[in-house]
Protein backbone atom coordinates (compact mmCIF):
# COMPACT_ATOMS: atom_id res chain seq x y z
CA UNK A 1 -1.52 3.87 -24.96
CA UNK A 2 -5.09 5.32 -25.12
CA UNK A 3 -5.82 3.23 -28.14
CA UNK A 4 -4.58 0.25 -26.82
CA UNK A 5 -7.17 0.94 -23.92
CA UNK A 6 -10.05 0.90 -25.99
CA UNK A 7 -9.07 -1.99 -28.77
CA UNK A 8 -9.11 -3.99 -25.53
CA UNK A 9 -12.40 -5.25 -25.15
CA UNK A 10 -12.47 -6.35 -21.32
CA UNK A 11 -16.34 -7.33 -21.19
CA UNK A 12 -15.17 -10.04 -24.13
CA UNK A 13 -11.83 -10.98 -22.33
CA UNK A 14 -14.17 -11.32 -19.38
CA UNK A 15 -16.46 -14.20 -21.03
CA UNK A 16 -13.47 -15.79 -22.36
CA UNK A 17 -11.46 -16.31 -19.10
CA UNK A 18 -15.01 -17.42 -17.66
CA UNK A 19 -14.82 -20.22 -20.09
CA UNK A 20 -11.57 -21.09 -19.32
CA UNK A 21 -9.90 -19.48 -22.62
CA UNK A 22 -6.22 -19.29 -21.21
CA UNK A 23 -5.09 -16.39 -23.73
CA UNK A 24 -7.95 -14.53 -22.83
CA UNK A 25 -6.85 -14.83 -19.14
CA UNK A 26 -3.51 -14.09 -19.74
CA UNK A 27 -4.55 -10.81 -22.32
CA UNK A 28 -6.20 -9.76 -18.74
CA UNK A 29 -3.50 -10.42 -16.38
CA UNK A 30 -1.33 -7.69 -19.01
CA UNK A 31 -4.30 -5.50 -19.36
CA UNK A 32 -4.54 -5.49 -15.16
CA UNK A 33 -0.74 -5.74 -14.41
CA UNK A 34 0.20 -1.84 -14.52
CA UNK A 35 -2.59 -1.30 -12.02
CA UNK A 36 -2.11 -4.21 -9.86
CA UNK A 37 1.85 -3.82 -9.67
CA UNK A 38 1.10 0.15 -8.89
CA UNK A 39 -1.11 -0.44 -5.43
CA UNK A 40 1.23 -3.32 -4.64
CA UNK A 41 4.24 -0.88 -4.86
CA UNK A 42 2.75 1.51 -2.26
CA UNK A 43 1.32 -0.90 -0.12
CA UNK A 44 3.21 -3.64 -0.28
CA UNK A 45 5.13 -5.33 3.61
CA UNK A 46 9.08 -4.82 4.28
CA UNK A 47 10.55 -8.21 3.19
CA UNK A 48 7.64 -9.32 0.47
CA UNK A 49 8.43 -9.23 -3.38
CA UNK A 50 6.10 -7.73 -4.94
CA UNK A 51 6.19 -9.81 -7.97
CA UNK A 52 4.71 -12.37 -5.29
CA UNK A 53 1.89 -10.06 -4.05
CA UNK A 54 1.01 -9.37 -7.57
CA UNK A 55 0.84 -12.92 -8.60
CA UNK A 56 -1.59 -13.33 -5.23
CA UNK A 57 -3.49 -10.34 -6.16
CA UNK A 58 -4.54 -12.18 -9.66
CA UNK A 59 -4.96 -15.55 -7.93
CA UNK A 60 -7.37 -14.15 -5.80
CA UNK A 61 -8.96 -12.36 -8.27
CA UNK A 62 -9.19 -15.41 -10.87
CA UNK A 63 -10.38 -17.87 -8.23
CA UNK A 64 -13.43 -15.11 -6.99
CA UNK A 65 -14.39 -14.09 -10.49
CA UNK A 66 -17.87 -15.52 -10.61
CA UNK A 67 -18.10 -13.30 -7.68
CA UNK A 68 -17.79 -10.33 -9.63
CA UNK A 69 -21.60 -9.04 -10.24
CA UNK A 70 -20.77 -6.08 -12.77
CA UNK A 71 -21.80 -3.25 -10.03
CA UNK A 72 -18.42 -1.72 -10.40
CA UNK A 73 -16.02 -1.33 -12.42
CA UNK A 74 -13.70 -4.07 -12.93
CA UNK A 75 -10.58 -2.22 -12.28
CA UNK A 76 -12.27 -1.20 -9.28
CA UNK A 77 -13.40 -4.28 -8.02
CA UNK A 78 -9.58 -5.91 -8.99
CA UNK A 79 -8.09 -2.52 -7.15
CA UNK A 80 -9.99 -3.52 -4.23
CA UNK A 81 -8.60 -6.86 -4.08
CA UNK A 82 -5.03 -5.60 -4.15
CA UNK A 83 -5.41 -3.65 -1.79
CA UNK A 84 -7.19 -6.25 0.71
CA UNK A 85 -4.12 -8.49 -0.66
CA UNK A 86 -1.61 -6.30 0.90
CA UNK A 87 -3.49 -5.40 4.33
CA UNK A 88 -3.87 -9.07 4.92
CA UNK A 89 -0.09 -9.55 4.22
CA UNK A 90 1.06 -6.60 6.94
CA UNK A 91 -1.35 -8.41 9.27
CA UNK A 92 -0.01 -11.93 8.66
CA UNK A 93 3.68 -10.76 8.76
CA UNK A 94 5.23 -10.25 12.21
CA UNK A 95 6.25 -6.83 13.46
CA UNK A 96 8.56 -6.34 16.28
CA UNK A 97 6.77 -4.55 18.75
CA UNK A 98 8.82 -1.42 19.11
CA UNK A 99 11.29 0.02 16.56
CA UNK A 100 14.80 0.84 18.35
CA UNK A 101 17.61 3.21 17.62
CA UNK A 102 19.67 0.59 16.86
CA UNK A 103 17.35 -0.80 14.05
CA UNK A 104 17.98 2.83 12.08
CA UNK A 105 20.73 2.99 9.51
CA UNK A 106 23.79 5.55 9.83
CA UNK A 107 21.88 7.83 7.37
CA UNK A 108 18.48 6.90 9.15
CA UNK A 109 19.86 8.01 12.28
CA UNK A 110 21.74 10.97 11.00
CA UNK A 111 18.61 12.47 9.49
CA UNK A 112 16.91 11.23 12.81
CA UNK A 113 19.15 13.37 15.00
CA UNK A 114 19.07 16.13 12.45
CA UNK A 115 14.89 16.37 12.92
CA UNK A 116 15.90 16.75 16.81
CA UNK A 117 18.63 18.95 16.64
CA UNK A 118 16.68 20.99 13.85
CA UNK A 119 19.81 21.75 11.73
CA UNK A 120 19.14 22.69 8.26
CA UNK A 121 22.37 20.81 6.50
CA UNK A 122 20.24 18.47 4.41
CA UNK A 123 21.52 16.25 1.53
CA UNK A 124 19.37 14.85 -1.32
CA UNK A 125 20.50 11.52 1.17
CA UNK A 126 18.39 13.02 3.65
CA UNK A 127 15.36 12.63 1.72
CA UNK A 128 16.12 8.95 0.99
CA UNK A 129 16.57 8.45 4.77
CA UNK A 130 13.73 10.33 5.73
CA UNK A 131 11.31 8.10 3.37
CA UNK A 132 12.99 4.76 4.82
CA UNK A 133 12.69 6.16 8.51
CA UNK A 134 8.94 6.73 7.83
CA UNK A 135 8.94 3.55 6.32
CA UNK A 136 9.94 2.08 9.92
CA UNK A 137 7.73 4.05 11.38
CA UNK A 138 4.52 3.20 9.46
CA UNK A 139 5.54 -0.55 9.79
CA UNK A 140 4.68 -0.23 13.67
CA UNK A 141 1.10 0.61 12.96
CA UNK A 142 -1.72 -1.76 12.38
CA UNK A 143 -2.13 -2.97 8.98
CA UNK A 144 -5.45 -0.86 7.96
CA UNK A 145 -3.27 2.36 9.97
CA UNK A 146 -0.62 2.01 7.24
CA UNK A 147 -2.89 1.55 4.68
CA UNK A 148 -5.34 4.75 5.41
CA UNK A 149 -2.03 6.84 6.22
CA UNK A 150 -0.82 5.56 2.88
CA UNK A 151 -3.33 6.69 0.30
CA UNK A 152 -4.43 9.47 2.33
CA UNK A 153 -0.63 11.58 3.17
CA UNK A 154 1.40 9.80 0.45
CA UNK A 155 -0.53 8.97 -2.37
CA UNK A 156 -2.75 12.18 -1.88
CA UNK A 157 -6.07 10.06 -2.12
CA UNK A 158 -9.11 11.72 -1.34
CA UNK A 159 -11.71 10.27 1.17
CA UNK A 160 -14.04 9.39 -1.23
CA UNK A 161 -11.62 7.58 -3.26
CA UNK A 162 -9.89 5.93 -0.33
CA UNK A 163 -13.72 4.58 0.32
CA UNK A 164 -14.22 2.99 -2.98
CA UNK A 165 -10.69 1.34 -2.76
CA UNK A 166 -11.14 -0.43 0.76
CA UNK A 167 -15.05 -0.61 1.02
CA UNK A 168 -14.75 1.52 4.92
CA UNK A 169 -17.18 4.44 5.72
CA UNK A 170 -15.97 7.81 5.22
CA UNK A 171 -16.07 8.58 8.82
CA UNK A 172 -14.04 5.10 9.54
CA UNK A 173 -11.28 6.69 7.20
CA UNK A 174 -11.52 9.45 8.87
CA UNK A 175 -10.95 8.38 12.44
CA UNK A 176 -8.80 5.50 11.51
CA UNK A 177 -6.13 8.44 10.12
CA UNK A 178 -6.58 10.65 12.89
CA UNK A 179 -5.97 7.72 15.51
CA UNK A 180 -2.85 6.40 13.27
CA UNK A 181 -1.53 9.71 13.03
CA UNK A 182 -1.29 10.15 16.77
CA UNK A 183 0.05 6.64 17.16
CA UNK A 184 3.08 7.95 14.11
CA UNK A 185 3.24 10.96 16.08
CA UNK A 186 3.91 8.78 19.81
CA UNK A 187 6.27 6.60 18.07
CA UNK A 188 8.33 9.22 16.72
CA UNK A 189 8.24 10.60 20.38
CA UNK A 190 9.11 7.18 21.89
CA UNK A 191 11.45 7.10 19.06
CA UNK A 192 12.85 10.56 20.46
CA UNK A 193 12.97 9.78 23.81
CA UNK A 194 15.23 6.31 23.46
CA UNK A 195 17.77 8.53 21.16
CA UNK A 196 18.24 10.94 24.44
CA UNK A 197 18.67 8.53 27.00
């Protein structure tokens, strides 16, 4: 793997695609694809194939590439397209405004009523329904909410990176994910509250 990292010469591929060599662009789009289909996979909308946001995610970045100045890396610079690709898809796909009760699986539920009732029975199911349920939850945020809450709690992304990925201020991360984390933490509560009554 490391070797074929540096035989690939990405500066050359990079003149090539600029003049329209179609091998070349495709020897990038392979190069790129582990990357690419990696940040779509965690970031990625309910309901959208990611084969589709990773074929959007190279459109974008073939159709801006004069825009690309060298000041970065271009991994970077194509890492911070996916990632723009995906927020503007959780902003341009419609969100019910509330999640209900009755939108929660059996085992979503189960594990739901579990966290309230705080028993301690858990099966390795639990875990799957605990992921989807947080799933649900995120999904009610606003798209740049997910997104911080994302790379930040599940990826384990530090500030700093989380900055070079999105092009936000440190203390814009930082407030965004302290806001979205109360707004997870009301919706679980709201969430709570409907399962009593």
């Amino acid at each position: 793997m490391e070797q074929a990292e540096a035989a690939f010469d990405l500066a050359g591929c990079l003149d090539r695609v600029r003049q329209r060599d179609q091998a070349a662009a495709r020897a990038l789009v392979e190069h790129l694809y582990p990357l690419v289909i990696r940040i779509v996979r965690a970031h990625r909308p309910r309901r959208v194939a990611e084969e589709d946001l990773a074929q959007d995610v190279f459109l974008k970045m073939f159709t801006r590439l004069a825009q690309y100045q060298g000041n970065v890396p271009f991994p970077h610079w194509v890492s911070r397209i996916a990632v723009t690709t995906c927020i503007d898809q959780l902003r341009a796909q419609k969100r019910r405004p509330e999640l209900r009760w009755a939108d929660l699986s059996e085992t979503e539920a189960q594990m739901l009523d579990n966290v309230l009732t705080d028993t301690r029975d858990e099966t390795p199911g639990d875990t799957l329904a605990a992921r989807e349920l947080v799933q649900k939850l995120l999904e009610q945020l606003k798209p740049e909410d997910q997104t911080v809450l994302r790379l930040l709690d599940l990826e384990q992304k530090s500030i700093a990176e989380i900055s070079q990925l999105t092009g936000w201020g440190i203390s814009l991360i930082k407030v965004r994910a302290f806001r979205a984390r109360r707004k997870l933490q009301k919706l679980f509560q709201d969430l709570q509250t409907k399962e009593k009554s």
